[in-house]
C-alpha atoms as a PDB file:
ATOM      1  CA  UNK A   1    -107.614 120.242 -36.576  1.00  0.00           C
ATOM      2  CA  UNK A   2    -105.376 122.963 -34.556  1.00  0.00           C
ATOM      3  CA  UNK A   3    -103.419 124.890 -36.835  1.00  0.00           C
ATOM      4  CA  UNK A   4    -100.197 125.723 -35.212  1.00  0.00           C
ATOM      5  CA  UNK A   5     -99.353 129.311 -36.347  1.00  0.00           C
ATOM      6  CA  UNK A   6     -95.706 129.820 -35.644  1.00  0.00           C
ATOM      7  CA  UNK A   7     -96.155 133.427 -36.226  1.00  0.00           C
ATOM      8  CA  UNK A   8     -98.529 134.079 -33.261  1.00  0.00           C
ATOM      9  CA  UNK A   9     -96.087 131.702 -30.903  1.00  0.00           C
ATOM     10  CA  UNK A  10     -93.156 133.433 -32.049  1.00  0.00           C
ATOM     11  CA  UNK A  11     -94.730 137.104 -31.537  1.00  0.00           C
ATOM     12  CA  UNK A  12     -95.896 135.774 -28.193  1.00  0.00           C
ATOM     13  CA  UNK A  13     -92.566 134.396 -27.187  1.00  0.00           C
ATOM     14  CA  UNK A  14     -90.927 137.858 -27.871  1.00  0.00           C
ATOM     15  CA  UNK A  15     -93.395 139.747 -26.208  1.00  0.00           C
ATOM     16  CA  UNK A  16     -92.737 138.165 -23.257  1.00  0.00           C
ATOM     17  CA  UNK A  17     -88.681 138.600 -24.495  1.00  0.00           C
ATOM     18  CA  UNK A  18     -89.056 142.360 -24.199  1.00  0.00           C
ATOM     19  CA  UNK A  19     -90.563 142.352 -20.835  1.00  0.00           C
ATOM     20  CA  UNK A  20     -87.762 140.186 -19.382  1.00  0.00           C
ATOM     21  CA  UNK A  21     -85.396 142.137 -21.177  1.00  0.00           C
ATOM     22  CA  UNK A  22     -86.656 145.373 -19.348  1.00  0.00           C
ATOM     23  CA  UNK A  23     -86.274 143.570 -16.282  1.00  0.00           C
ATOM     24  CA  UNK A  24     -82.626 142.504 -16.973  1.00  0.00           C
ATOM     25  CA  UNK A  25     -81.965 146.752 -17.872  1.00  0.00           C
ATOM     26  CA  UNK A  26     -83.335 147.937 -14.689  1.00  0.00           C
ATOM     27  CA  UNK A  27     -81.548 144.857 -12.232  1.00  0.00           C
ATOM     28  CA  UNK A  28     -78.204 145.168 -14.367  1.00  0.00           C
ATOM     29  CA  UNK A  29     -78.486 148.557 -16.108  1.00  0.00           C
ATOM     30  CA  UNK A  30     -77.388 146.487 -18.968  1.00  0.00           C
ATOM     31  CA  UNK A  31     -78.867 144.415 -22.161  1.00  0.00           C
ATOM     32  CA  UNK A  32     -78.108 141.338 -23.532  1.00  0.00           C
ATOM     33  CA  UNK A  33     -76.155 142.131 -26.927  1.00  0.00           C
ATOM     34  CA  UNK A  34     -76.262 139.600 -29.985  1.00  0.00           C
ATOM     35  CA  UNK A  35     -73.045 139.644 -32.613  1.00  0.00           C
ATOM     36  CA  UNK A  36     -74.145 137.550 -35.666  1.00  0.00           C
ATOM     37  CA  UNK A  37     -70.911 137.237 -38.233  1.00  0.00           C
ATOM     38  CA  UNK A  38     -72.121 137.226 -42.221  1.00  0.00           C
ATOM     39  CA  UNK A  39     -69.631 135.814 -44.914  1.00  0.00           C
ATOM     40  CA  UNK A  40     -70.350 136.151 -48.508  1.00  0.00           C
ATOM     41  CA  UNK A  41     -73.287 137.789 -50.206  1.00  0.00           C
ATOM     42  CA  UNK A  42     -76.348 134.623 -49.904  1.00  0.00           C
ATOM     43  CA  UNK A  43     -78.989 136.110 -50.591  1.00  0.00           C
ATOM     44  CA  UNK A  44     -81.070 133.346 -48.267  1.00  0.00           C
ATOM     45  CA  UNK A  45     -78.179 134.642 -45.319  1.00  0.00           C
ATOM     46  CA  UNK A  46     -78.616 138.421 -45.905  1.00  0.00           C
ATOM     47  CA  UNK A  47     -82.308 137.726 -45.546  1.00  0.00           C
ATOM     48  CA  UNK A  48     -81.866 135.400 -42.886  1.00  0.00           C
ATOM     49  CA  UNK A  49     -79.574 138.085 -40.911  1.00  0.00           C
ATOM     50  CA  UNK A  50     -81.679 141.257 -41.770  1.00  0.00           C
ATOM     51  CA  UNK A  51     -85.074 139.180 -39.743  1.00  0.00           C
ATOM     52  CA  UNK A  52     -82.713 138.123 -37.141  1.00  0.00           C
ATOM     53  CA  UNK A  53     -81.571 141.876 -36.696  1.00  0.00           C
ATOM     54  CA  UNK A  54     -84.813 143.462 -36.868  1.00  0.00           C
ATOM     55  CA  UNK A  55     -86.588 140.978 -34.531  1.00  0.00           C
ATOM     56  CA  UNK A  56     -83.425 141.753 -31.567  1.00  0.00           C
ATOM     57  CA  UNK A  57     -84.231 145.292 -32.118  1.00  0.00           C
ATOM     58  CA  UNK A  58     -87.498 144.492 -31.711  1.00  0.00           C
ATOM     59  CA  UNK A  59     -87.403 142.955 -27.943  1.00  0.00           C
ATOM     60  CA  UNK A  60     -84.490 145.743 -27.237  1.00  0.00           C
ATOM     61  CA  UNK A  61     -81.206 143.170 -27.465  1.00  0.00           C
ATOM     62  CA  UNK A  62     -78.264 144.891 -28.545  1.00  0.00           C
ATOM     63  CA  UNK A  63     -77.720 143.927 -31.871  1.00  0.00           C
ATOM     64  CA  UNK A  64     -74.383 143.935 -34.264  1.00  0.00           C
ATOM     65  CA  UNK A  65     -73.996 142.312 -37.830  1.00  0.00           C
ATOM     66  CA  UNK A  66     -70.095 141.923 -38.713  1.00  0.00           C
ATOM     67  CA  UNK A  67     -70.082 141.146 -42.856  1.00  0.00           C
ATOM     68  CA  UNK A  68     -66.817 139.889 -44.819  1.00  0.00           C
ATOM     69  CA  UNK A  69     -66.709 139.180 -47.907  1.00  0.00           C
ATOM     70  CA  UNK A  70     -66.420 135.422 -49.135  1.00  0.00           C
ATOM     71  CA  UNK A  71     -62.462 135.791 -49.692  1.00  0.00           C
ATOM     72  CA  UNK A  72     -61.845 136.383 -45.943  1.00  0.00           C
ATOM     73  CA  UNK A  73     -59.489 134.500 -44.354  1.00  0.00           C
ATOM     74  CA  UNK A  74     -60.230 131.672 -41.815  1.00  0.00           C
ATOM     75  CA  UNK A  75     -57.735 132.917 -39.730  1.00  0.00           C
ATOM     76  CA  UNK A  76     -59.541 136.372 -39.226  1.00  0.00           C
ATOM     77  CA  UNK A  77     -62.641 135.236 -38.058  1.00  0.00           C
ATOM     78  CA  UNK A  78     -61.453 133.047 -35.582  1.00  0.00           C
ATOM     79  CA  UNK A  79     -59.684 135.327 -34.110  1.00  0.00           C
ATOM     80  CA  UNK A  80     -63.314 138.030 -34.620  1.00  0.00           C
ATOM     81  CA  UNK A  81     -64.361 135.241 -32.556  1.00  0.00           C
ATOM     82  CA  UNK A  82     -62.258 134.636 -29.895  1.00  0.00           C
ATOM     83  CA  UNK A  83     -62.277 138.679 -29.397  1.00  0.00           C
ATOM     84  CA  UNK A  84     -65.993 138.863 -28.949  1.00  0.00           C
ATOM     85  CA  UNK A  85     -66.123 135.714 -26.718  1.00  0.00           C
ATOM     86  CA  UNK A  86     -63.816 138.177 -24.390  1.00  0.00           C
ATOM     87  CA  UNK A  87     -66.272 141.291 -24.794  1.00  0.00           C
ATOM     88  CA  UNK A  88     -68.371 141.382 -21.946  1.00  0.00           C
ATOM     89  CA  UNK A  89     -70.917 143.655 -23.477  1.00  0.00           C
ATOM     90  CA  UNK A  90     -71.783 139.902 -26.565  1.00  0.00           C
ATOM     91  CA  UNK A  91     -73.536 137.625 -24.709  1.00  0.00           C
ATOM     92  CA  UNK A  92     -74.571 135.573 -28.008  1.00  0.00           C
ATOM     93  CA  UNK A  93     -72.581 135.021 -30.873  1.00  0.00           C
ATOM     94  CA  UNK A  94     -73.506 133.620 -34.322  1.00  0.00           C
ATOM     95  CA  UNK A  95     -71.878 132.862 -37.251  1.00  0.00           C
ATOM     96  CA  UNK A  96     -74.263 132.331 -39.882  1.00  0.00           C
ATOM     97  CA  UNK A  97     -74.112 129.393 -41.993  1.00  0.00           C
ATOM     98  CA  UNK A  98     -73.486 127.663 -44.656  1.00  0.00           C
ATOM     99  CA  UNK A  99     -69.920 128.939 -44.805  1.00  0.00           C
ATOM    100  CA  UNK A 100     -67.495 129.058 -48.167  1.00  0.00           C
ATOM    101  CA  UNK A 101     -65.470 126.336 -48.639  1.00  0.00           C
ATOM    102  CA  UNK A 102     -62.194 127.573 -47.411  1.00  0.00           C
ATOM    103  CA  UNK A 103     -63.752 127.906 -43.882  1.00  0.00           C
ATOM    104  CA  UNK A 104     -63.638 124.930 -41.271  1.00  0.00           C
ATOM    105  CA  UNK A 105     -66.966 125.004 -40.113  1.00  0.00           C
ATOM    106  CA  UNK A 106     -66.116 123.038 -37.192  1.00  0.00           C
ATOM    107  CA  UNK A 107     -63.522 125.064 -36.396  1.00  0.00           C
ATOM    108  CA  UNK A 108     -65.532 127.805 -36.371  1.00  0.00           C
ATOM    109  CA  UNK A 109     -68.109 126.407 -34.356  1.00  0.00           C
ATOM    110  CA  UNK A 110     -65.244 125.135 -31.824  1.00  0.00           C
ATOM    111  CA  UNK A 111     -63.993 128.578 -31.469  1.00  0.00           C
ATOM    112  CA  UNK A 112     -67.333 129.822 -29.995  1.00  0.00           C
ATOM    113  CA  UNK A 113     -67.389 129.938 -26.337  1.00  0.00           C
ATOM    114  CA  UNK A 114     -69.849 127.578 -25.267  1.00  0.00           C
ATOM    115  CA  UNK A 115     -71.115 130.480 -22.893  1.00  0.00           C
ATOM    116  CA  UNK A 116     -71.902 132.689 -25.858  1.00  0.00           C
ATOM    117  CA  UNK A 117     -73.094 129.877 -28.117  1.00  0.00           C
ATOM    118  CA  UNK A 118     -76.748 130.898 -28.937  1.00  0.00           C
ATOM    119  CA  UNK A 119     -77.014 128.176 -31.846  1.00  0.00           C
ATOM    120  CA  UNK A 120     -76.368 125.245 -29.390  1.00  0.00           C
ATOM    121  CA  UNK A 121     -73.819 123.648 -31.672  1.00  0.00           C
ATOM    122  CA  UNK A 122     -70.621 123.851 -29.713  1.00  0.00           C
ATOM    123  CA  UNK A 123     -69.562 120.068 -28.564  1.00  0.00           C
ATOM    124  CA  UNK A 124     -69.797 120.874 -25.136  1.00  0.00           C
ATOM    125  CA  UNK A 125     -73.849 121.933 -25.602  1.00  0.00           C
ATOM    126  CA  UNK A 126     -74.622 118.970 -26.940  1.00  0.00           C
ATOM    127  CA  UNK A 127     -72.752 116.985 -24.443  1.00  0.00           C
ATOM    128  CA  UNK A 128     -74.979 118.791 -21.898  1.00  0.00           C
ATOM    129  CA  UNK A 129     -78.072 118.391 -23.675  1.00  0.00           C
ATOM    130  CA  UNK A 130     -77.670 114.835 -23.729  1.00  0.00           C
ATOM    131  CA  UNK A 131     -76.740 114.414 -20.190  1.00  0.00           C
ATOM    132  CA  UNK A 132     -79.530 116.806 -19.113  1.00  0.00           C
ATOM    133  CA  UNK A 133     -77.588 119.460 -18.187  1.00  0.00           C
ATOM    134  CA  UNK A 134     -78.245 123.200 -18.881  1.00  0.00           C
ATOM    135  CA  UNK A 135     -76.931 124.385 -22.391  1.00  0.00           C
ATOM    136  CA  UNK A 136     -78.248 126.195 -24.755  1.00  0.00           C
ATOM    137  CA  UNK A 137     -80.448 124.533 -27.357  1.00  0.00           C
ATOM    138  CA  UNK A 138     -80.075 124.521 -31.365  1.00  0.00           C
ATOM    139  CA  UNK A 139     -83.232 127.495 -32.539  1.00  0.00           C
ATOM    140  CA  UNK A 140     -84.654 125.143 -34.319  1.00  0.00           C
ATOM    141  CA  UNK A 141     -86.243 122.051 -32.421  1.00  0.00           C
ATOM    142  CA  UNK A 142     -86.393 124.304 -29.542  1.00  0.00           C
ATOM    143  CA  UNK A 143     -88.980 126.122 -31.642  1.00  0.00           C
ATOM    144  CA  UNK A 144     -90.534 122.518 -32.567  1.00  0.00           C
ATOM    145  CA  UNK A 145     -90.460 121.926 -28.777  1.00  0.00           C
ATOM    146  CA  UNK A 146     -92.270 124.790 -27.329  1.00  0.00           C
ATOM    147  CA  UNK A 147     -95.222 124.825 -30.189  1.00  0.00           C
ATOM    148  CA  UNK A 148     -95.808 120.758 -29.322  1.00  0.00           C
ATOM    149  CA  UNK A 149     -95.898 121.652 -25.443  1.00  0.00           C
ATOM    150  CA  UNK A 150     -98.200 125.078 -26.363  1.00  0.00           C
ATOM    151  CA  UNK A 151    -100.444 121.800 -28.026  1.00  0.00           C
ATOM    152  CA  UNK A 152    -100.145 119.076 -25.673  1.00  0.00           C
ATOM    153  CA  UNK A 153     -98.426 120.242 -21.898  1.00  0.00           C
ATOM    154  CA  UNK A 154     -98.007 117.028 -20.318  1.00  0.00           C
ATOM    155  CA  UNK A 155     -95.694 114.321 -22.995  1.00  0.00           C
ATOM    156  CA  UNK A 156     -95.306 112.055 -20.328  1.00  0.00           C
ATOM    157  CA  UNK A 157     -95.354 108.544 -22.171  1.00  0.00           C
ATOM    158  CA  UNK A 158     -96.588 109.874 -25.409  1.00  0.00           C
ATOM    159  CA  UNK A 159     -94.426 108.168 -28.420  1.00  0.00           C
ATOM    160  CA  UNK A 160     -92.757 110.503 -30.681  1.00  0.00           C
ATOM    161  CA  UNK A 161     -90.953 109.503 -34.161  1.00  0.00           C
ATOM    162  CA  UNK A 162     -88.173 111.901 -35.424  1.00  0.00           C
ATOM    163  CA  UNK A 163     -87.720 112.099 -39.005  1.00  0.00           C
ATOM    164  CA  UNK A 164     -84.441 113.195 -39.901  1.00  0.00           C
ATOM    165  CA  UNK A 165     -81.279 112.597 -37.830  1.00  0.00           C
ATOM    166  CA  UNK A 166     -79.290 115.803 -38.422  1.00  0.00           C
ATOM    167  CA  UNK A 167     -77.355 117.638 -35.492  1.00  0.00           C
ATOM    168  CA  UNK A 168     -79.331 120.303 -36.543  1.00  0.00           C
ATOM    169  CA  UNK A 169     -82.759 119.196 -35.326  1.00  0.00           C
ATOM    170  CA  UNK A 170     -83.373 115.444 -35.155  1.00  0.00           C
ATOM    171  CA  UNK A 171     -80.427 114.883 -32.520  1.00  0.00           C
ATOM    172  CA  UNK A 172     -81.786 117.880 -30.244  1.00  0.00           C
ATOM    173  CA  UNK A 173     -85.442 117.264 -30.992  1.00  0.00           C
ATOM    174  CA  UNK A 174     -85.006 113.872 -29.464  1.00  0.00           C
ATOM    175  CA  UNK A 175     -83.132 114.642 -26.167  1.00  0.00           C
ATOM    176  CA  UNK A 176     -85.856 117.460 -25.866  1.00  0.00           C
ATOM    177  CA  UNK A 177     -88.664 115.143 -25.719  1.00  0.00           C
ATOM    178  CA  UNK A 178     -86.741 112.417 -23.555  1.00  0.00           C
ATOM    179  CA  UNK A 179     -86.496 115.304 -20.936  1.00  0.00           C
ATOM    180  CA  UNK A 180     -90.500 115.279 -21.342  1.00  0.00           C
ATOM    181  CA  UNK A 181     -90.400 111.420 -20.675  1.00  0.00           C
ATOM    182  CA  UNK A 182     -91.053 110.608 -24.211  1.00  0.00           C
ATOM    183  CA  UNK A 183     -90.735 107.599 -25.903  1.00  0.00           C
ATOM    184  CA  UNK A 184     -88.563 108.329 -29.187  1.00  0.00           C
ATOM    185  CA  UNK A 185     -87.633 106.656 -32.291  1.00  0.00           C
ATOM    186  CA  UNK A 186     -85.179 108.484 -34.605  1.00  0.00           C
ATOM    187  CA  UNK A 187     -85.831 107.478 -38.477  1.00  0.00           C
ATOM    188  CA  UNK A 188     -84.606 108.989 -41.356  1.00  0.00           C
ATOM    189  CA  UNK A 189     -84.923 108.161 -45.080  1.00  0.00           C
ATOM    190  CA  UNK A 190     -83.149 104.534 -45.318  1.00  0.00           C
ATOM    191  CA  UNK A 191     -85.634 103.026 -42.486  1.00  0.00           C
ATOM    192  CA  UNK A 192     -87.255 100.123 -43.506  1.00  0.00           C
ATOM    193  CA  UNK A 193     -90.913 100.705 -43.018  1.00  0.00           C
ATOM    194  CA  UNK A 194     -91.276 104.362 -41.956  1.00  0.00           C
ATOM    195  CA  UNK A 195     -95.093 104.418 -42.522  1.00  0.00           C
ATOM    196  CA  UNK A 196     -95.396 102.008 -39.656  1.00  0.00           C
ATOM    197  CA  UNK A 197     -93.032 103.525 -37.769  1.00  0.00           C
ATOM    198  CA  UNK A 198     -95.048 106.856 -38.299  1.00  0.00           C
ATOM    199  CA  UNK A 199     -98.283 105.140 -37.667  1.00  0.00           C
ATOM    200  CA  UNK A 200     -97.461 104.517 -33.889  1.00  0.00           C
ATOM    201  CA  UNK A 201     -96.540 108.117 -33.017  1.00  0.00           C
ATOM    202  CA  UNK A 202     -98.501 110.061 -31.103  1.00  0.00           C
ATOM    203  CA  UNK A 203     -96.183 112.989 -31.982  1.00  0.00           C
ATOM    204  CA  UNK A 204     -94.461 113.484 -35.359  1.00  0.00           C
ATOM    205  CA  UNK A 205     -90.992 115.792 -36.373  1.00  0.00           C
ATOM    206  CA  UNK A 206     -90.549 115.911 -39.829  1.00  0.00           C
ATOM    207  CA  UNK A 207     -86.950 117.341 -40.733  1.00  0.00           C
ATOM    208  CA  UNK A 208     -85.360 114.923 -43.629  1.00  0.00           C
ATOM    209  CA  UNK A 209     -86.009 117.892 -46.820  1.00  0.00           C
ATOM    210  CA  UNK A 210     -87.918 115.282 -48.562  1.00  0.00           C
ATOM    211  CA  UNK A 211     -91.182 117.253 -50.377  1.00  0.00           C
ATOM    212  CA  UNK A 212     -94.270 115.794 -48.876  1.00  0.00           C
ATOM    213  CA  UNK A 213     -92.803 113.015 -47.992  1.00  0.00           C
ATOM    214  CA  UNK A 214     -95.365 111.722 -44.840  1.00  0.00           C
ATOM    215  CA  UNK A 215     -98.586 111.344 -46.290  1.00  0.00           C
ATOM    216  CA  UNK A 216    -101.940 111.415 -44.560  1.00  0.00           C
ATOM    217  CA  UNK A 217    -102.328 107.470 -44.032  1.00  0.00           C
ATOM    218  CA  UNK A 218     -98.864 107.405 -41.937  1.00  0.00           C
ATOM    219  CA  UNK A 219    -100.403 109.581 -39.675  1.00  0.00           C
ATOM    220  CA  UNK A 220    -102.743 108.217 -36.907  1.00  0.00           C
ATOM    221  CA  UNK A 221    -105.920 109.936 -35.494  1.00  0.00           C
ATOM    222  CA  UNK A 222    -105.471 112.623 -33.410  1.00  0.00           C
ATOM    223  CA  UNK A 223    -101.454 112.953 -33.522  1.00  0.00           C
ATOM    224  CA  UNK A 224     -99.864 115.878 -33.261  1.00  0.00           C
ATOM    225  CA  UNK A 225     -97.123 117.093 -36.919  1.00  0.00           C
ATOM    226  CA  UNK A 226     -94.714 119.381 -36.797  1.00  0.00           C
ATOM    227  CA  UNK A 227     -93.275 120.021 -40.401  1.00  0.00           C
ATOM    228  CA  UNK A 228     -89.899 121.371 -40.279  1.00  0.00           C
ATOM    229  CA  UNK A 229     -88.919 120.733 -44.132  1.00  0.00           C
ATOM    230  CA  UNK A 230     -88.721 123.531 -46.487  1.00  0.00           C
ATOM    231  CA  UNK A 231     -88.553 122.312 -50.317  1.00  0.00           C
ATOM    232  CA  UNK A 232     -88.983 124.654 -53.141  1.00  0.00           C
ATOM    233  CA  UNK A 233     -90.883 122.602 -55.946  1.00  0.00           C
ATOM    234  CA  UNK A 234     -92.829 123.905 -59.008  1.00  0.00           C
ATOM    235  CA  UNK A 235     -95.931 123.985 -56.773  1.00  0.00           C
ATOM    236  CA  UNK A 236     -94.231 126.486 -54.774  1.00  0.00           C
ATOM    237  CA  UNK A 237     -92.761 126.130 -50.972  1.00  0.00           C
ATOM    238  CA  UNK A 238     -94.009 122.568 -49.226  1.00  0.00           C
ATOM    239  CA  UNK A 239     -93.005 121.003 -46.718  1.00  0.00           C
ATOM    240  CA  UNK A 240     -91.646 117.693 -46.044  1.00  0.00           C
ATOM    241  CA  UNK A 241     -95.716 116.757 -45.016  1.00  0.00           C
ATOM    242  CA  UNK A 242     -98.297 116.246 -47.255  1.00  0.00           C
ATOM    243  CA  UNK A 243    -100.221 119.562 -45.422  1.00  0.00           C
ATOM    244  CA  UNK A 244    -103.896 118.421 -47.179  1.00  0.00           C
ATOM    245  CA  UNK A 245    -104.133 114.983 -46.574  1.00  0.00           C
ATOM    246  CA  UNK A 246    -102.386 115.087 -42.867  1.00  0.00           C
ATOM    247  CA  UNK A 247    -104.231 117.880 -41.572  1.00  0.00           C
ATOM    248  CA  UNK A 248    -107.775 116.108 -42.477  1.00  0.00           C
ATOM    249  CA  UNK A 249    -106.349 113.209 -39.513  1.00  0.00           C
ATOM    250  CA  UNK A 250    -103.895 114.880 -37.406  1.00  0.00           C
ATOM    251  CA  UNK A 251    -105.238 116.926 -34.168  1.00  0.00           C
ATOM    252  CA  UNK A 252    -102.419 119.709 -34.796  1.00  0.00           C
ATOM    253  CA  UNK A 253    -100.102 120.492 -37.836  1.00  0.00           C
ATOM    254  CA  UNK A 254     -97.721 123.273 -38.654  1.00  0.00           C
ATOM    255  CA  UNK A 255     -98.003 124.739 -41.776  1.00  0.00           C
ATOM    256  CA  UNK A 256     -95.309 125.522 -44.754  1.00  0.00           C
ATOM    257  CA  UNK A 257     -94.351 128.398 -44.508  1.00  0.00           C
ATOM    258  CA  UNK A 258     -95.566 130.429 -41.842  1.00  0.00           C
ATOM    259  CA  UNK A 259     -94.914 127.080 -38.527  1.00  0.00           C
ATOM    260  CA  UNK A 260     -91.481 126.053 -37.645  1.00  0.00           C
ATOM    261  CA  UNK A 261     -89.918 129.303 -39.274  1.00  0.00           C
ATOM    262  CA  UNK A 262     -90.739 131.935 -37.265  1.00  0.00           C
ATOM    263  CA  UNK A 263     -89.846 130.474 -33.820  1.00  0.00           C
ATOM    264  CA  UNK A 264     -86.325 129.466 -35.059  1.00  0.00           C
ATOM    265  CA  UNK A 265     -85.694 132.941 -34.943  1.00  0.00           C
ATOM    266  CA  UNK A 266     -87.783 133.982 -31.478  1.00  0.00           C
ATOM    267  CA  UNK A 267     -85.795 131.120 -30.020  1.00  0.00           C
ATOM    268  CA  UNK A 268     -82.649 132.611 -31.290  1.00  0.00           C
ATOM    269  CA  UNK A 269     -83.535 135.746 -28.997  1.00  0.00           C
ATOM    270  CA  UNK A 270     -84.246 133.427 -26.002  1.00  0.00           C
ATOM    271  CA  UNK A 271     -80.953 131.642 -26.243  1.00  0.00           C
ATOM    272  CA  UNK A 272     -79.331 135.198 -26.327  1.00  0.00           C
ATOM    273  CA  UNK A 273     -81.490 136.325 -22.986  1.00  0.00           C
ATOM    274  CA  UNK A 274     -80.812 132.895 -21.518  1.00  0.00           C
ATOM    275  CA  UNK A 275     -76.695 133.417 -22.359  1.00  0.00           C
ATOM    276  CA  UNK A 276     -76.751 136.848 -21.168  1.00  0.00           C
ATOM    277  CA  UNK A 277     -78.424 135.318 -17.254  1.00  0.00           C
ATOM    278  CA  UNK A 278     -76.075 132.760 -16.991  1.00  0.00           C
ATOM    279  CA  UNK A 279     -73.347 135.296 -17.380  1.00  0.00           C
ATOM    280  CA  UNK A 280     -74.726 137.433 -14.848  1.00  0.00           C
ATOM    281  CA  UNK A 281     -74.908 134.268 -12.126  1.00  0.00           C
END
């Protein structure tokens, strides 16, 4: 069984980040800059933020954290917003989430420019993703994506089953692998038989935040599991795969933590290089 360590992809990805980066500097004698907006004190956000900082640094993005406090105004950030969608030198911005209650998420996320919109949530990304248009592409099953193609580089045909039907990552994850000629099936946690449904895939996206929920006898021979569930029990962090039993059947699996984590926030960066080349065209 492969073990898919999302920490050597991710350090890989950026790696080659920096070199295109230096590239970009020397044809445009500028960098791409990323403006991430922080509300409230989270202590999962401030962690969240302070990786995503340190890793732009890291590949030489320009790199700006604007914090309010959990009282601010609605009002304010949209318009923190709308003045960094007109600041040539942003080419990504991101307002981390979840957001107090006073805030219209949507709002917030419909205020974005879909030009500058590095998370890939803005209406008019997903429109294009599911129409097969360039847009950016939610971090997340963008990260799923490029670990399964690192695996297995030709999907042509191969059936994949989605587990989880969030915006977040089960919508994206399955226009990703149409693009790839996949077969998909979305399920989520009121399908009727989801072991069978499990047991045909040749590829398997677990994202539904139930602990351990796919066990090693809905998994066929030789398929490949990406675990994108993070669930804090009294065991510790699993994910939403049983990681012992799978990985004895399954030709690749990601592990909890240290798989899907990592890339979410390389493929941050790449969204923000991506963002900042469209700009330029």
């Amino acid at each position: 069984m492969i073990l898919i360590d999302g920490k050597k992809v991710a350090a890989e990805l950026r790696e080659e980040l920096k070199q295109e980066v230096n590239e970009l500097k020397t044809k445009y004698n500028k960098v791409p800059g990323l403006t991430v907006i922080l509300i409230g004190d989270m202590a999962p956000s401030q962690i969240y933020v302070r990786n995503k900082e340190k890793s732009a640094n890291e590949v030489g993005l320009k790199s700006e954290v604007i914090r309010y406090p959990d009282t601010i105004e609605e009002k304010t950030v949209l318009e923190k917003i709308k003045e960094l969608n007109n600041d040539e030198s942003v080419s990504g911005i991101l307002v981390q989430l979840p957001l107090p209650r006073h805030i219209d998420k949507q709002k917030v996320i419909e205020t974005i420019t879909p030009l500058k919109d590095v998370d890939g949530f803005h209406p008019m990304n997903v429109g294009n993703l599911s129409s097969g248009y360039e847009s950016s592409v939610p971090c997340t099953p963008l990260g799923c994506y490029l670990m399964i193609k690192k695996i297995e580089p030709n999907l042509s045909g191969k059936k994949a089953v989605i587990v989880g039907r969030s915006n977040l990552n089960g919508k994206p994850m399955t226009q990703l692998l149409l693009k790839e000629n996949c077969t998909v099936t979305i399920t989520h946690s009121r399908t009727k038989d989801l072991k069978a449904e499990c047991l045909e895939a040749d590829i398997i996206v677990a994202a539904v935040g139930i602990p351990e929920l796919v066990k090693g006898d809905w998994v066929k021979k030789d398929a490949i599991v990406i675990d994108v569930g993070i669930n804090k029990t009294e065991n510790g962090l699993v994910g939403d795969v049983a990681f012992d039993e799978v990985s004895k059947v399954a030709k690749a699996l990601t592990p909890v933590p240290g798989g899907v984590g990592p890339m979410t926030i390389a493929c941050l960066l790449k969204n923000t290089v991506d963002c900042f080349k469209r700009s330029q065209k």
